[in-house]
N, C-alpha and C. Protein backbone atom coordinates (compact mmCIF):
# COMPACT_ATOMS: atom_id res chain seq x y z
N UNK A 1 40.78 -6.00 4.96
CA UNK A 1 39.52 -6.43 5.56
C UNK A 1 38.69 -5.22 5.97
N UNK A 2 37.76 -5.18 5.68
CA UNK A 2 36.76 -3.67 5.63
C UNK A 2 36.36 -3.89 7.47
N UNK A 3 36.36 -5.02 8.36
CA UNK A 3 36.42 -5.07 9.41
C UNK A 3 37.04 -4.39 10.43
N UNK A 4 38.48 -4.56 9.90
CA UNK A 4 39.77 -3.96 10.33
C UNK A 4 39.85 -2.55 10.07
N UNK A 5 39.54 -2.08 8.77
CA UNK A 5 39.49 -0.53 8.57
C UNK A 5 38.22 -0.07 8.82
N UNK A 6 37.03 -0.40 9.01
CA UNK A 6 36.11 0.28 9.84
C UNK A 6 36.44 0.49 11.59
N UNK A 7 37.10 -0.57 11.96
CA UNK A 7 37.37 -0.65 13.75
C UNK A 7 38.43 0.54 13.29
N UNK A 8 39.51 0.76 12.65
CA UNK A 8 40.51 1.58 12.64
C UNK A 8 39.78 3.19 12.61
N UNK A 9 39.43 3.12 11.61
CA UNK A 9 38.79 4.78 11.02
C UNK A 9 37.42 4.90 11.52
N UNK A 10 36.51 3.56 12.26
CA UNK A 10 35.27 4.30 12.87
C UNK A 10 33.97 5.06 11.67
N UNK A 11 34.56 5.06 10.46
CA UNK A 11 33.71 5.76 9.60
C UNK A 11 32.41 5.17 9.17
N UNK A 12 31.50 5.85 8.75
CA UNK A 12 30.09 6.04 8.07
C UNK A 12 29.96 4.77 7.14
N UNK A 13 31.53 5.12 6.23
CA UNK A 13 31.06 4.44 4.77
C UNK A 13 31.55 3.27 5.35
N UNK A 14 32.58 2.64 5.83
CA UNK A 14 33.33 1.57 6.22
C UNK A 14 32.20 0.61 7.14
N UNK A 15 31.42 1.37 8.03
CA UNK A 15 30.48 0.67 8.29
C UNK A 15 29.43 0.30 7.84
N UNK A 16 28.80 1.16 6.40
CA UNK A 16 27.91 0.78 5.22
C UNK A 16 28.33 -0.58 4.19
N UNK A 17 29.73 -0.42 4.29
CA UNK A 17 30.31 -1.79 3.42
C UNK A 17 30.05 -2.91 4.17
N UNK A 18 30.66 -3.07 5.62
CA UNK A 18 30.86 -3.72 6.52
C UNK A 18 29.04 -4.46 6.56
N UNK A 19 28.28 -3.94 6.72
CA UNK A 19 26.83 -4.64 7.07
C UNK A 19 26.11 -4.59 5.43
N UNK A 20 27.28 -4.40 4.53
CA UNK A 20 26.32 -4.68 2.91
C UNK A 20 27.34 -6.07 3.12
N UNK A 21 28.75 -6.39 3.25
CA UNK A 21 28.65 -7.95 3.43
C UNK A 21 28.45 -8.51 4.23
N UNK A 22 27.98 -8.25 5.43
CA UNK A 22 27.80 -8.80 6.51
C UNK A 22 25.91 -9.39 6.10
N UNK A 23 25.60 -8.57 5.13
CA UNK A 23 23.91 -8.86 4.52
C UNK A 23 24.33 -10.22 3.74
N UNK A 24 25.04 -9.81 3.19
CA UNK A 24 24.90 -10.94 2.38
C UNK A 24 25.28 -12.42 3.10
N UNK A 25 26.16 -12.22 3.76
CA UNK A 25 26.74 -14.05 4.74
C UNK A 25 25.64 -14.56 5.64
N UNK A 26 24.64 -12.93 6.13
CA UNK A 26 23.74 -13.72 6.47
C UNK A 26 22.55 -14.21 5.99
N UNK A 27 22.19 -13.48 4.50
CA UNK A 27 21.49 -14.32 3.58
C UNK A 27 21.69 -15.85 3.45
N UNK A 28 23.05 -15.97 2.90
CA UNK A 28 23.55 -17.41 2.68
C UNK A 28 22.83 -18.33 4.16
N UNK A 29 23.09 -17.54 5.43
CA UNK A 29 22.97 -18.31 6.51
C UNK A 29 21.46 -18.69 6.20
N UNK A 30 20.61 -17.92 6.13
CA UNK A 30 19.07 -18.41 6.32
C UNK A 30 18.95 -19.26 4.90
N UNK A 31 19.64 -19.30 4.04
CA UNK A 31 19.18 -20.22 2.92
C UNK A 31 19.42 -21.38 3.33
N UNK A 32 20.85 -21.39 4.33
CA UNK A 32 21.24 -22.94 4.82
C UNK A 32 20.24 -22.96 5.89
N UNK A 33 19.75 -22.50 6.78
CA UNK A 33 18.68 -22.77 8.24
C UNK A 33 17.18 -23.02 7.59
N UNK A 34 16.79 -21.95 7.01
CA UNK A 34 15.17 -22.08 6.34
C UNK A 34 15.09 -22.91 4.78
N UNK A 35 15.90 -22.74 4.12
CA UNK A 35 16.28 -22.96 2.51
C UNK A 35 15.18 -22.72 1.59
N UNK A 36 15.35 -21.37 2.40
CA UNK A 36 15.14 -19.91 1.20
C UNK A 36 15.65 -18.97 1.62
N UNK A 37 15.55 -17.67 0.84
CA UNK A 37 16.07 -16.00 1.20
C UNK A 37 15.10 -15.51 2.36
N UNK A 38 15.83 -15.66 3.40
CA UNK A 38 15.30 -14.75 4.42
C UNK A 38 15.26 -13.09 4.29
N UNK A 39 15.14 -12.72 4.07
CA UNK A 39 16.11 -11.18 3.72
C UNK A 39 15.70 -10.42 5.13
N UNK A 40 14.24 -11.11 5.28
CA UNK A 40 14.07 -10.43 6.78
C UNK A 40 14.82 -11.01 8.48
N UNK A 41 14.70 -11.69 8.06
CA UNK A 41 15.70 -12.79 9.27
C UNK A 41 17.27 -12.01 8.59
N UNK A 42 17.69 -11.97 8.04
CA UNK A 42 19.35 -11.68 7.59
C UNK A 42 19.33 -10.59 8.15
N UNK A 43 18.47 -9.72 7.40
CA UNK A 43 18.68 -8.15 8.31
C UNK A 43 18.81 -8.38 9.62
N UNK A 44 18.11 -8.84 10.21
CA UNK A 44 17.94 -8.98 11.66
C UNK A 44 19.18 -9.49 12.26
N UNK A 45 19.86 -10.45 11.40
CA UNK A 45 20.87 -10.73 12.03
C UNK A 45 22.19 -9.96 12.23
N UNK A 46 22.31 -9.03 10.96
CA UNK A 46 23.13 -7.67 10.72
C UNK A 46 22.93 -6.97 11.81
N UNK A 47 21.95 -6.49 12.61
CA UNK A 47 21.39 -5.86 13.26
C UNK A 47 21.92 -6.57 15.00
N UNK A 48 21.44 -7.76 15.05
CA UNK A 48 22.44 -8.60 15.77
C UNK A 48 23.66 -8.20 16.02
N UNK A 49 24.66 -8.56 15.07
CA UNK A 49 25.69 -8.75 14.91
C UNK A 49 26.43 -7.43 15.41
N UNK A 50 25.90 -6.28 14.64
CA UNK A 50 26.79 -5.12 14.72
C UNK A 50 26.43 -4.46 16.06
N UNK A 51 25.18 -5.01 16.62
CA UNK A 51 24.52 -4.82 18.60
C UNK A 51 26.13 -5.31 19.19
N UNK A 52 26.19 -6.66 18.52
CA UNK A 52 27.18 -7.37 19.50
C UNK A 52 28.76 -7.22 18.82
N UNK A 53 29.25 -6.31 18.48
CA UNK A 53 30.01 -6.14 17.88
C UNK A 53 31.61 -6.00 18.60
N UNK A 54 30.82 -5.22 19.61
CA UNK A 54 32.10 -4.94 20.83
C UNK A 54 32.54 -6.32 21.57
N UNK A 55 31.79 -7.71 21.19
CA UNK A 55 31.47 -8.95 21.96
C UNK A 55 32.43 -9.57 21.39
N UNK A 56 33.26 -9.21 20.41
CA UNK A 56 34.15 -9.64 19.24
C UNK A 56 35.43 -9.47 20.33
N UNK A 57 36.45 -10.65 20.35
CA UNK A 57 37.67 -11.19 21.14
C UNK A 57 38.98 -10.84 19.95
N UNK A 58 38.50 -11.41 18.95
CA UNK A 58 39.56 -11.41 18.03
C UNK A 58 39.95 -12.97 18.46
N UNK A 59 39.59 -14.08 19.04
CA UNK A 59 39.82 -15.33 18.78
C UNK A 59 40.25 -16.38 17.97
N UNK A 60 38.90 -15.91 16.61
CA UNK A 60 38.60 -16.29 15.75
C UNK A 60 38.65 -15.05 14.57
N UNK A 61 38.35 -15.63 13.52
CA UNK A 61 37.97 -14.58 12.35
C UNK A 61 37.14 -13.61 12.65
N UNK A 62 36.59 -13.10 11.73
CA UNK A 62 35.56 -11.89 12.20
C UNK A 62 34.59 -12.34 11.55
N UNK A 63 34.57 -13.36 10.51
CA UNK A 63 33.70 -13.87 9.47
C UNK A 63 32.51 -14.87 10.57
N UNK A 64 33.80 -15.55 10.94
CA UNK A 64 33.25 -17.00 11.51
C UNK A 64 32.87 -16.42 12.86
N UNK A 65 33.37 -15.62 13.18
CA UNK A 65 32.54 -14.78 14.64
C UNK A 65 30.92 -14.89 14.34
N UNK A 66 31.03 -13.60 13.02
CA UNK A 66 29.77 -13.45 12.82
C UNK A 66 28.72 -14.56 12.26
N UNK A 67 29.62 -15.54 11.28
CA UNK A 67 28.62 -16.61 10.88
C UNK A 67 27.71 -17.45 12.48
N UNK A 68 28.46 -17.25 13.60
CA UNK A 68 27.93 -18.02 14.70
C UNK A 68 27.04 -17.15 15.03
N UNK A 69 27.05 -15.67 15.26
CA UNK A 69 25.98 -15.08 15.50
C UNK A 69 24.84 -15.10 14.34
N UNK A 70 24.99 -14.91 13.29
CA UNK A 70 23.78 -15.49 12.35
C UNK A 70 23.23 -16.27 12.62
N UNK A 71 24.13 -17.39 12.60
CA UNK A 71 23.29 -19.00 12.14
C UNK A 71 22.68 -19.29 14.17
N UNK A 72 22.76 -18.94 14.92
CA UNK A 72 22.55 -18.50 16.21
C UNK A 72 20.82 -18.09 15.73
N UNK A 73 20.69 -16.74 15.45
CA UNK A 73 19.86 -16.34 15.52
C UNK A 73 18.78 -16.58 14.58
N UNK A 74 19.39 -17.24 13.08
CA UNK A 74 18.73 -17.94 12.40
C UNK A 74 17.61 -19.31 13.29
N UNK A 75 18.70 -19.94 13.88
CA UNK A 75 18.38 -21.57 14.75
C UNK A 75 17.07 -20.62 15.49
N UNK A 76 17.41 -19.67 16.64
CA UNK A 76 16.30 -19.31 17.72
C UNK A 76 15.03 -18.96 16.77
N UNK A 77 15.41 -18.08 15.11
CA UNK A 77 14.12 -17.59 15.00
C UNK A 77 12.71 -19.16 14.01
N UNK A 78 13.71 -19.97 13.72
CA UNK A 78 13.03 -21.16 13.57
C UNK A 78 12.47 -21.94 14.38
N UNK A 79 12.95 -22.23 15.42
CA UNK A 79 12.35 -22.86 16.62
C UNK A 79 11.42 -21.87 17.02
N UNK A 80 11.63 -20.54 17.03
CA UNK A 80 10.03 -19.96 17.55
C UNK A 80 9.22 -19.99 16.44
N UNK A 81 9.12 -19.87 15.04
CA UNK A 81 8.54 -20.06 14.35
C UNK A 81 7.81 -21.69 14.31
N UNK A 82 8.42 -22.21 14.25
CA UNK A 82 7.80 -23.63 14.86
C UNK A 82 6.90 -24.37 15.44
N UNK A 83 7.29 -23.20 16.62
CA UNK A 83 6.63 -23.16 17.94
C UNK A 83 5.67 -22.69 17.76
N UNK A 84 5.12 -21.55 17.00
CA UNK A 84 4.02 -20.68 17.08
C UNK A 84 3.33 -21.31 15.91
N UNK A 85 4.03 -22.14 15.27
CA UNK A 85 2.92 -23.23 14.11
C UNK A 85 2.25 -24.48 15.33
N UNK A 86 3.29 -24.78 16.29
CA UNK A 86 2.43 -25.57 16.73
C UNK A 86 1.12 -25.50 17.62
N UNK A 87 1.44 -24.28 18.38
CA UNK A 87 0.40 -23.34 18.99
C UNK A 87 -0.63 -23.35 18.16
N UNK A 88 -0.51 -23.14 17.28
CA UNK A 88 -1.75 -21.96 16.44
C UNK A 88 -2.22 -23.92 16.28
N UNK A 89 -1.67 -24.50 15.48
CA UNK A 89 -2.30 -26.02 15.46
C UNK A 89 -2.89 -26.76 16.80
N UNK A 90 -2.57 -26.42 17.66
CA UNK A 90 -3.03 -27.24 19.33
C UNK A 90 -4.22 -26.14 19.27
N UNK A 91 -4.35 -25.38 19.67
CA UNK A 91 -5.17 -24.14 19.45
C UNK A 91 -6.56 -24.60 18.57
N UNK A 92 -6.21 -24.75 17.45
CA UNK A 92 -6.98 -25.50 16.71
C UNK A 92 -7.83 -26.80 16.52
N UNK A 93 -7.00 -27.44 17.02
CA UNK A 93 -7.16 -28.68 17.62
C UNK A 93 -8.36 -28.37 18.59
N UNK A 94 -8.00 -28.31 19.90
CA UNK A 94 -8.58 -28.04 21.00
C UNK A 94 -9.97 -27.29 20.72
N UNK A 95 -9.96 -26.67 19.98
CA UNK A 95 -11.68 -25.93 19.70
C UNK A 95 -12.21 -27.03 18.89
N UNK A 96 -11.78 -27.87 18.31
CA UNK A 96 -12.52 -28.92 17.59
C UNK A 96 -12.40 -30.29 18.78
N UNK A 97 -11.89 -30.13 19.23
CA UNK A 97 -12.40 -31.57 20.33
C UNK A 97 -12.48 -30.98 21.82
N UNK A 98 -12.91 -31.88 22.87
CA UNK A 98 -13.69 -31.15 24.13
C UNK A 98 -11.81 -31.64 25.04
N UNK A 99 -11.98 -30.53 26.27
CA UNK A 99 -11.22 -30.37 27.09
C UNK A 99 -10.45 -31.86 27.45
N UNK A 100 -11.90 -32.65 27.66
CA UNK A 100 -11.41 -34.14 28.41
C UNK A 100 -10.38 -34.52 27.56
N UNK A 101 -10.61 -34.94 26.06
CA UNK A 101 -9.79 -35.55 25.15
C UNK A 101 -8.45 -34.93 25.34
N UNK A 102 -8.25 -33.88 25.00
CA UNK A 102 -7.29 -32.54 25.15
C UNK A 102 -6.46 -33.14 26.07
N UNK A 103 -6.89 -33.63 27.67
CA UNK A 103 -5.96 -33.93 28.63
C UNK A 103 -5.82 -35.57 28.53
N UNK A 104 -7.02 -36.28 28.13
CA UNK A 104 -6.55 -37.59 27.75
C UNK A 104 -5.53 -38.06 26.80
N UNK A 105 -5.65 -37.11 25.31
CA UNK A 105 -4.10 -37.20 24.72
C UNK A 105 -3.08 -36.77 25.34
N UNK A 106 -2.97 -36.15 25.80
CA UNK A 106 -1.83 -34.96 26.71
C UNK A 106 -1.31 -36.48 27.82
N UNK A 107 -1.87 -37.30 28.65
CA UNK A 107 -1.94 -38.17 29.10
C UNK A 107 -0.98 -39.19 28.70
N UNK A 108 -1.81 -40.24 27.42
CA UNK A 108 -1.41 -40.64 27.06
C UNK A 108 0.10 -40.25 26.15
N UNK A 109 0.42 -39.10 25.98
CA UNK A 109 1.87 -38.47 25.13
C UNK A 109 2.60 -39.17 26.43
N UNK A 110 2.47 -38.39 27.76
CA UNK A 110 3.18 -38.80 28.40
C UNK A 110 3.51 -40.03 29.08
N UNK A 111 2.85 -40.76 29.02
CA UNK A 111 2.81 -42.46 29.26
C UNK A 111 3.07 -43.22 28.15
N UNK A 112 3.57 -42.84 26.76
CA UNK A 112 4.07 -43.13 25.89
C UNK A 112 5.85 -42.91 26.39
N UNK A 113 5.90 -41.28 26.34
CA UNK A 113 7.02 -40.94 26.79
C UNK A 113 7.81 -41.47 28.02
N UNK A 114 6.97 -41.57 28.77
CA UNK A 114 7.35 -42.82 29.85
C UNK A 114 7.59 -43.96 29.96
N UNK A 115 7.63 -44.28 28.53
CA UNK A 115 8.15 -45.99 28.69
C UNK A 115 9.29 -45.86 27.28
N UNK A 116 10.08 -44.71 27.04
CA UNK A 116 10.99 -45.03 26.47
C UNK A 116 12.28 -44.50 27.45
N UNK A 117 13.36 -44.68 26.80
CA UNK A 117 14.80 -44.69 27.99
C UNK A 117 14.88 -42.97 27.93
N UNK A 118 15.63 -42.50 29.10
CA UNK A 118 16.41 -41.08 29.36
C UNK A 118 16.61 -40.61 28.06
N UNK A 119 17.71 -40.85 27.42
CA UNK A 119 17.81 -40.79 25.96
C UNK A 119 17.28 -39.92 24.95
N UNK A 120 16.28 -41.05 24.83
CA UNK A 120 15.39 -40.83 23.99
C UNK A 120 14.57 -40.17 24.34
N UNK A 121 13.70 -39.95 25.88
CA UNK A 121 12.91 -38.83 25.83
C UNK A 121 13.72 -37.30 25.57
N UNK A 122 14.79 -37.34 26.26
CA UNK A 122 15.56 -36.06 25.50
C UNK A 122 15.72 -35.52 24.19
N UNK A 123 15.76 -36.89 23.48
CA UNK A 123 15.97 -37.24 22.02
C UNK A 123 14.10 -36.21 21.48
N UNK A 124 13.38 -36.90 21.62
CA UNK A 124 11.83 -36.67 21.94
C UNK A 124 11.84 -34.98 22.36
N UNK A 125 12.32 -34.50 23.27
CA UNK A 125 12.25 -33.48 23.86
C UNK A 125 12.90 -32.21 22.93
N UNK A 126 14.05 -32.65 22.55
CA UNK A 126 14.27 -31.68 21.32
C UNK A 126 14.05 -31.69 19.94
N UNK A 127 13.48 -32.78 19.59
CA UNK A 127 12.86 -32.54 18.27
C UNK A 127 11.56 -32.01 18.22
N UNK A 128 10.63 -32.05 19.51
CA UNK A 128 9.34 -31.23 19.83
C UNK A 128 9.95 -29.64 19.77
N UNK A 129 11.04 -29.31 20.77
CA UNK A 129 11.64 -28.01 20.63
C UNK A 129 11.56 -27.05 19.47
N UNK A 130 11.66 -27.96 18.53
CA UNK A 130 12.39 -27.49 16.84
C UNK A 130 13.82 -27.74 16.60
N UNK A 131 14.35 -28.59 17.26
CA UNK A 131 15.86 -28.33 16.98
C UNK A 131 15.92 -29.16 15.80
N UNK A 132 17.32 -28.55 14.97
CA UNK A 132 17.19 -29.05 13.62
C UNK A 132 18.07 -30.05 13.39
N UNK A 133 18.34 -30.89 12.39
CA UNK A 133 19.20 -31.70 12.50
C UNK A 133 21.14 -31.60 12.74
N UNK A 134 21.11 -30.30 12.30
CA UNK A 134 22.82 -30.22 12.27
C UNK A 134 22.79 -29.92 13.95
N UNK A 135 21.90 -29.02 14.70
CA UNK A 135 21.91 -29.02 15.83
C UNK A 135 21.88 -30.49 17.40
N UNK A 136 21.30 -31.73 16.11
CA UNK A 136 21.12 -32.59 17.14
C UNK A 136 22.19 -33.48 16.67
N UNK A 137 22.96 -33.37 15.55
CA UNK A 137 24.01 -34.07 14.89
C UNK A 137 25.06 -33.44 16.32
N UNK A 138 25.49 -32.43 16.17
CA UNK A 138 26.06 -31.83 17.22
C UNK A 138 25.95 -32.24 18.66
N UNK A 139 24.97 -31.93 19.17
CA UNK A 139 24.42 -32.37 20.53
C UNK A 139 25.05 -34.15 20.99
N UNK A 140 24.32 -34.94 19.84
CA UNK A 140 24.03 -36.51 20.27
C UNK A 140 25.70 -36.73 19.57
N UNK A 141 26.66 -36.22 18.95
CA UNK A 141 27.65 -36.89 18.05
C UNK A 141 27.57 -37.57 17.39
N UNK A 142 26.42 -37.37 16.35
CA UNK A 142 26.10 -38.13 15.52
C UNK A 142 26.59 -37.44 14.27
N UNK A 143 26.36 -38.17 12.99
CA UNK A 143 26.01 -37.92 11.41
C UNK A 143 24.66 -37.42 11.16
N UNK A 144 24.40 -36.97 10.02
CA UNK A 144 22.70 -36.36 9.99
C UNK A 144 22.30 -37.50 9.51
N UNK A 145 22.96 -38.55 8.97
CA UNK A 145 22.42 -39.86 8.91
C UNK A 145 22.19 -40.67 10.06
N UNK A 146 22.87 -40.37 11.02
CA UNK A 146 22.92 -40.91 12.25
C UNK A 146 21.61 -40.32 13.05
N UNK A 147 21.75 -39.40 13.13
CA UNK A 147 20.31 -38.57 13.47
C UNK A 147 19.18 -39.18 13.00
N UNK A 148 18.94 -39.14 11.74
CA UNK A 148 17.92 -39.86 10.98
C UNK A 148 17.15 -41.13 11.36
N UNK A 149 18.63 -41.58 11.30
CA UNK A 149 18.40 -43.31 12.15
C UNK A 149 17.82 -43.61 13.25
N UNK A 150 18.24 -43.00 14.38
CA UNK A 150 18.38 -43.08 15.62
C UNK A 150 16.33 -42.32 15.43
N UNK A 151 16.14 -41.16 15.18
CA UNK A 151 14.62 -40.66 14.95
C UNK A 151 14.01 -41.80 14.45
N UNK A 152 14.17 -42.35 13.38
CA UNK A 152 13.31 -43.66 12.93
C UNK A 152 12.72 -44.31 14.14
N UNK A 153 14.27 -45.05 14.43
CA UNK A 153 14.26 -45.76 15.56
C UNK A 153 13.50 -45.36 16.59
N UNK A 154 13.20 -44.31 17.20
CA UNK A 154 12.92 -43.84 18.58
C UNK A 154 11.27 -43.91 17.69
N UNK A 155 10.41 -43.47 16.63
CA UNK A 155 9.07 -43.25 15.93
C UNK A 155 8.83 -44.97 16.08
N UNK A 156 9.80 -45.93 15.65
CA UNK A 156 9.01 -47.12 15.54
C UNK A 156 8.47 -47.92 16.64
N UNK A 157 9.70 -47.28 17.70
CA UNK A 157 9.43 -47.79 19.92
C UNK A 157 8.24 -47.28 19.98
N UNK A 158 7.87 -45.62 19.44
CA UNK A 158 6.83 -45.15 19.90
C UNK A 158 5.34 -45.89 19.38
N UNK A 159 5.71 -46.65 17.96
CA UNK A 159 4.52 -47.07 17.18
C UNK A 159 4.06 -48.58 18.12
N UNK A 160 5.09 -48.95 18.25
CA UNK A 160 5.58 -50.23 19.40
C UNK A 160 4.43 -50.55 20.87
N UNK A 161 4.84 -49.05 21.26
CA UNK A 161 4.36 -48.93 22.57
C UNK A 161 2.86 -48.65 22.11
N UNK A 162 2.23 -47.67 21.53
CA UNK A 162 1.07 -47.17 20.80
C UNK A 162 0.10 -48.62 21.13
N UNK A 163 0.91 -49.39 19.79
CA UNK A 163 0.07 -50.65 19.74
C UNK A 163 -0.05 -51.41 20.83
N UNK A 164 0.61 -52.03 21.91
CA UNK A 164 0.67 -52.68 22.96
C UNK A 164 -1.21 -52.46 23.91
């Protein structure tokens, strides 16, 4: 394991191998998070990884160590990406309609949101976040079909309430 003999010998080249596969697992990672080649997000996560390197227990593998720090930093840099699409869109928004509206939708979101259960505004609350589906499969113990469902479900209460 080039892991094991870089921690052993400390060397130059051992650590050049070490973050040429450590590039590549985290390529794979952003193809599974974004589904495409990040190459810039991967680096970043190499960069990550070998920051937090000393953070390593020996618990687990060294693989699956690092796949959590990837796919980690993959998840955060999508949700801010997200985020800053939705900005730049509210942003947008808002210069095309006047202040009042702005807080009258803002209003009404939340008096929508207010008439569905605990749950579901949580439910609501992290899919605004960006969280992605394997993340809320996780969270709720669901299937990503289950996820799916349950989102339908919570869009049709909201279409529900809308109309009322």
């Amino acid at each position: 394991m080039v892991f094991e003999r870089w921690k052993e010998s400390d060397s130059a080249e051992d650590l050049n191998e070490l973050a040429g596969l450590l590039s590549k697992h985290a390529i794979a990672v952003t193809y599974q998070v974004f589904h495409e080649r990040r190459e810039d997000v991967a680096q970043e996560a190499v960069v990550k990884g070998l920051e937090k390197i000393k953070d390593f227990r020996g618990d687990s593998l060294f693989s699956t160590w690092f796949h959590a720090v990837a796919l980690n930093h993959c998840r955060t840099k999508l949700r801010k990406e997200i985020e800053s699409r939705v900005t730049v869109e509210l942003r947008d928004e808002d210069a095309k309609s006047s202040p009042e509206s702005w807080m009258n939708s803002k209003i009404e979101l939340a008096k929508v949101l207010s008439q569905l259960d605990a749950e579901d505004q949580e439910f609501v609350r992290d899919k605004l976040e960006g969280r992605v589906e394997g993340e809320l499969a996780e969270k709720y113990n669901l299937s990503l079909e289950g996820i799916r469902s349950r989102w339908f479900a919570i869009r049709k209460r909201i279409q529900q309430i809308v109309r009322e």
